[in-house]
C-alpha atoms as a PDB file:
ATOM      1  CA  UNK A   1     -31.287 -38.051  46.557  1.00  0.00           C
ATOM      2  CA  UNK A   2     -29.871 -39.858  43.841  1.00  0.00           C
ATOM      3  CA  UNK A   3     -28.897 -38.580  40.608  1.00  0.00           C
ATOM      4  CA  UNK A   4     -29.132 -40.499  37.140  1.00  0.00           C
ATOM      5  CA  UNK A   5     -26.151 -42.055  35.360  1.00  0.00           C
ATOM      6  CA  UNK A   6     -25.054 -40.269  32.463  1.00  0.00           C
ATOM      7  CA  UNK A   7     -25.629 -42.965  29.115  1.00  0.00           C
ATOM      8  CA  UNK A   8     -22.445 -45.399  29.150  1.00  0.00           C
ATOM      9  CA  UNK A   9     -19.892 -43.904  27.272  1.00  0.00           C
ATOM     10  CA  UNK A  10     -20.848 -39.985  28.130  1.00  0.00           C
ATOM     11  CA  UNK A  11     -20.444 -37.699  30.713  1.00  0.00           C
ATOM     12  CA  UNK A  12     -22.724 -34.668  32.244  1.00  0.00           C
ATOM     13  CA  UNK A  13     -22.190 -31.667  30.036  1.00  0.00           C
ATOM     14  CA  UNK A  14     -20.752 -33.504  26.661  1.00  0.00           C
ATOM     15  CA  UNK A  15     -23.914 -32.569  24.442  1.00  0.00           C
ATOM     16  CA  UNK A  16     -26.678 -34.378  23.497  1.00  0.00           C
ATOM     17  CA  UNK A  17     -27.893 -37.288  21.380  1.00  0.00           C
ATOM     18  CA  UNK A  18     -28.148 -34.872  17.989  1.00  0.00           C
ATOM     19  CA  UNK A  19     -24.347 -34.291  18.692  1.00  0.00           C
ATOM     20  CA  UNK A  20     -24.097 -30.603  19.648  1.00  0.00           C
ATOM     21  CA  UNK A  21     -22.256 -29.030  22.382  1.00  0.00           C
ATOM     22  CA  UNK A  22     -22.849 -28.300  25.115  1.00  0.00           C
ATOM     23  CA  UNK A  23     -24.486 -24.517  26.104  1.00  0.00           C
ATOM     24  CA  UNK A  24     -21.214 -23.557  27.884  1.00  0.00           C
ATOM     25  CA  UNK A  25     -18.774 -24.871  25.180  1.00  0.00           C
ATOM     26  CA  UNK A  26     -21.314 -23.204  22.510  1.00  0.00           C
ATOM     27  CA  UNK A  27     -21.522 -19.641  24.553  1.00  0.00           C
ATOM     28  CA  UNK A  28     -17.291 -20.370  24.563  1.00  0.00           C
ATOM     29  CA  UNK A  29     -17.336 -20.650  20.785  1.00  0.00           C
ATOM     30  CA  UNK A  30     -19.714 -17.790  19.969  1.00  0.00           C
ATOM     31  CA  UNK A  31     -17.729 -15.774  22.178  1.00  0.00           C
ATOM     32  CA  UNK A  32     -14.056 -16.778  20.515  1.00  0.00           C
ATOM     33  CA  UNK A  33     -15.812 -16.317  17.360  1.00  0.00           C
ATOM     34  CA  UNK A  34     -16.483 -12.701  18.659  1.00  0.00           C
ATOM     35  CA  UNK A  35     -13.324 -11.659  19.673  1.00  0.00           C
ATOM     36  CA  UNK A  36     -11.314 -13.141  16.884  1.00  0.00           C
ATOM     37  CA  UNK A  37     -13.348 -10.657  14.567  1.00  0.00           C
ATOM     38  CA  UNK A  38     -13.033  -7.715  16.962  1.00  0.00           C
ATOM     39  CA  UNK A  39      -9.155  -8.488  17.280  1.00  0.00           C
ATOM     40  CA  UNK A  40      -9.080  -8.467  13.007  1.00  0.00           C
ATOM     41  CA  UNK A  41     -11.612  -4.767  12.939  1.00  0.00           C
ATOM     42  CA  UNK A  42      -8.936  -3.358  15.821  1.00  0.00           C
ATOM     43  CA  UNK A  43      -5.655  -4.813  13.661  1.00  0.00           C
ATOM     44  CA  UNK A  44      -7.184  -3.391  10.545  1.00  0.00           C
ATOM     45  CA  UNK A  45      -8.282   0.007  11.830  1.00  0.00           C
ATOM     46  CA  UNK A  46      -4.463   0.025  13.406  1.00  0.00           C
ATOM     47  CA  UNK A  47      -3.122  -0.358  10.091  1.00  0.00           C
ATOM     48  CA  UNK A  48      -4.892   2.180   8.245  1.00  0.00           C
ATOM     49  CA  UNK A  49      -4.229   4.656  11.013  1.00  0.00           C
ATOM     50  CA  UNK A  50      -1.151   3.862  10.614  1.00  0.00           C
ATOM     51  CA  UNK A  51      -0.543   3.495   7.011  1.00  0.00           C
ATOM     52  CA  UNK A  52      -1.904   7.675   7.285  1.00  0.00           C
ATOM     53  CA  UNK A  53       0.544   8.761   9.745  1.00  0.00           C
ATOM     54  CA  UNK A  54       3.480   7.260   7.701  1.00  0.00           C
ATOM     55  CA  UNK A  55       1.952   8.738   4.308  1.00  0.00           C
ATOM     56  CA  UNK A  56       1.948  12.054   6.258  1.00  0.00           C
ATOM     57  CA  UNK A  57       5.249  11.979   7.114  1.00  0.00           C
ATOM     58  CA  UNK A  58       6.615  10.977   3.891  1.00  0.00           C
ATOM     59  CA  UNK A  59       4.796  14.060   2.276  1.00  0.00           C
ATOM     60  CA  UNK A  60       6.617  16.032   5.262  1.00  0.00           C
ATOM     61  CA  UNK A  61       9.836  14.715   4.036  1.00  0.00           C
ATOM     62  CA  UNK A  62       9.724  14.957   0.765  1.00  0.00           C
ATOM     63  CA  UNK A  63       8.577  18.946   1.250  1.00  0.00           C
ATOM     64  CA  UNK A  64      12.248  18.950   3.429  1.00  0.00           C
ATOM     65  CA  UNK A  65      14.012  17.314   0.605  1.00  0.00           C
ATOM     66  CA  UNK A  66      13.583  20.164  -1.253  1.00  0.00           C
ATOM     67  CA  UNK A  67      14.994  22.590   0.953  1.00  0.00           C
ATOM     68  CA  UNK A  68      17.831  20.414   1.778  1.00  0.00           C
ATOM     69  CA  UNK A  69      21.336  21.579   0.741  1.00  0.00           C
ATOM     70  CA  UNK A  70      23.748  19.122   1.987  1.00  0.00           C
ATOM     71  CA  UNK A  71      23.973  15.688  -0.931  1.00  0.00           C
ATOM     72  CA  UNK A  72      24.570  13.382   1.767  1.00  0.00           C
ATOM     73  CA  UNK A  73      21.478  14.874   3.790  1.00  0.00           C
ATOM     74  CA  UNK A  74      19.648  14.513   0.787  1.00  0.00           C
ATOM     75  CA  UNK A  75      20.594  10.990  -0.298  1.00  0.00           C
ATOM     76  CA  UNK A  76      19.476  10.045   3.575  1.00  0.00           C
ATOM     77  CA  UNK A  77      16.174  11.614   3.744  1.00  0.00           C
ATOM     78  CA  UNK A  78      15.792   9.362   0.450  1.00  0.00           C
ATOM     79  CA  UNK A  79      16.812   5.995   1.287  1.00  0.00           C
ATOM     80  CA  UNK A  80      14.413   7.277   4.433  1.00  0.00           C
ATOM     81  CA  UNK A  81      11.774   8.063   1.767  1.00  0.00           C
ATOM     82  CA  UNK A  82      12.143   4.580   0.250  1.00  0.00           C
ATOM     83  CA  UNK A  83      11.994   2.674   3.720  1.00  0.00           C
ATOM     84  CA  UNK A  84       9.359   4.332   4.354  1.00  0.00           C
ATOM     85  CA  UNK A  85       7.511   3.767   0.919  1.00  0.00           C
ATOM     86  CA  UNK A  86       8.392   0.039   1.368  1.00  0.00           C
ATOM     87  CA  UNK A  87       6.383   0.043   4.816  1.00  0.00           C
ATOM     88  CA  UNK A  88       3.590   2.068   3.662  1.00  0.00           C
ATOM     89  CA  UNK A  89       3.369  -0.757   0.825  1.00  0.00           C
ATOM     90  CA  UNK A  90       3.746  -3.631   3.382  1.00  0.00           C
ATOM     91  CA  UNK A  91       0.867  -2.507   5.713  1.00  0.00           C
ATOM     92  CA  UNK A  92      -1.076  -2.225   2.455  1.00  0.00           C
ATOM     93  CA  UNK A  93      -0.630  -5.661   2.031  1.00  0.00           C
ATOM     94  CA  UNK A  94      -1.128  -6.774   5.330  1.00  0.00           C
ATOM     95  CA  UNK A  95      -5.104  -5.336   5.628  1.00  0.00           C
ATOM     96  CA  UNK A  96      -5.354  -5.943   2.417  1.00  0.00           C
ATOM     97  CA  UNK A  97      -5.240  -9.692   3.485  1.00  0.00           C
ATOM     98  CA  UNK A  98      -7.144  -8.817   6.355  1.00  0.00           C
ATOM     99  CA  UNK A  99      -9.909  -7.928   4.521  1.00  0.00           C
ATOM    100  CA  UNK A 100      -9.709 -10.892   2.037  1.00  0.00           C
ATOM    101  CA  UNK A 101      -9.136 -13.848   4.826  1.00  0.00           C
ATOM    102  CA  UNK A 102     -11.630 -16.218   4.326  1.00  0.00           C
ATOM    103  CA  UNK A 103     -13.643 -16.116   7.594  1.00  0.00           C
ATOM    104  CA  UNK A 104     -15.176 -18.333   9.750  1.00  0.00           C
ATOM    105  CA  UNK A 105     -19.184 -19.589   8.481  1.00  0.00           C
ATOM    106  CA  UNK A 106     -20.522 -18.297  11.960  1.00  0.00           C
ATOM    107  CA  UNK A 107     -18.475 -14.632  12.422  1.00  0.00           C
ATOM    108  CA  UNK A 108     -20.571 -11.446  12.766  1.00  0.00           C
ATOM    109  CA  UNK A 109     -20.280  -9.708   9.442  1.00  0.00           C
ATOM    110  CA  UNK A 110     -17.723  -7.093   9.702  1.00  0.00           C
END
């Protein structure tokens, strides 16, 4: 059995004449498409689980602070309160821009 020659210039399995790709490389795409917006829901959700925990345990803190009678305990439990702050800010910004990345013209809405 013989098997026709694929047009001069093109191999089996490079698309067709309209210029699309192939099923495979277009079942590849959908499916990178897929996971890249999975991996941004998971970082997201991450983050604001996160960005709870460390609000929690500022509040925690800050009820300590006032019970605290050492000055130098104090003054670190607030530069710890500050770090912290600064984090809970940072994480803030970071699924902030999550949510505001432009996104790719075939992704699943979110």
């Amino acid at each position: 059995m013989t098997y026709p020659s694929p047009a001069p210039g093109r191999a089996y399995g490079s698309g067709d004449a309209a210029g699309r790709a192939p099923p495979a490389q277009q079942a590849a795409d959908a499916l990178a498409r897929q996971l890249g917006s999975d991996a941004q829901r998971v970082a997201r959700d991450l983050a604001d689980q996160i960005t709870r925990r460390l609000f929690a345990i500022g509040l925690e803190l800050n009820g300590a602070l006032a019970r605290i009678q050492d000055p130098r305990a104090g003054q670190g439990v607030q530069a710890a309160l500050a770090v912290l702050d600064d984090t809970i800010a940072e994480l803030r910004r970071v699924v902030f821009d999550l949510r505001t990345a432009p996104r790719h013209p075939d992704a699943p809405d979110r």
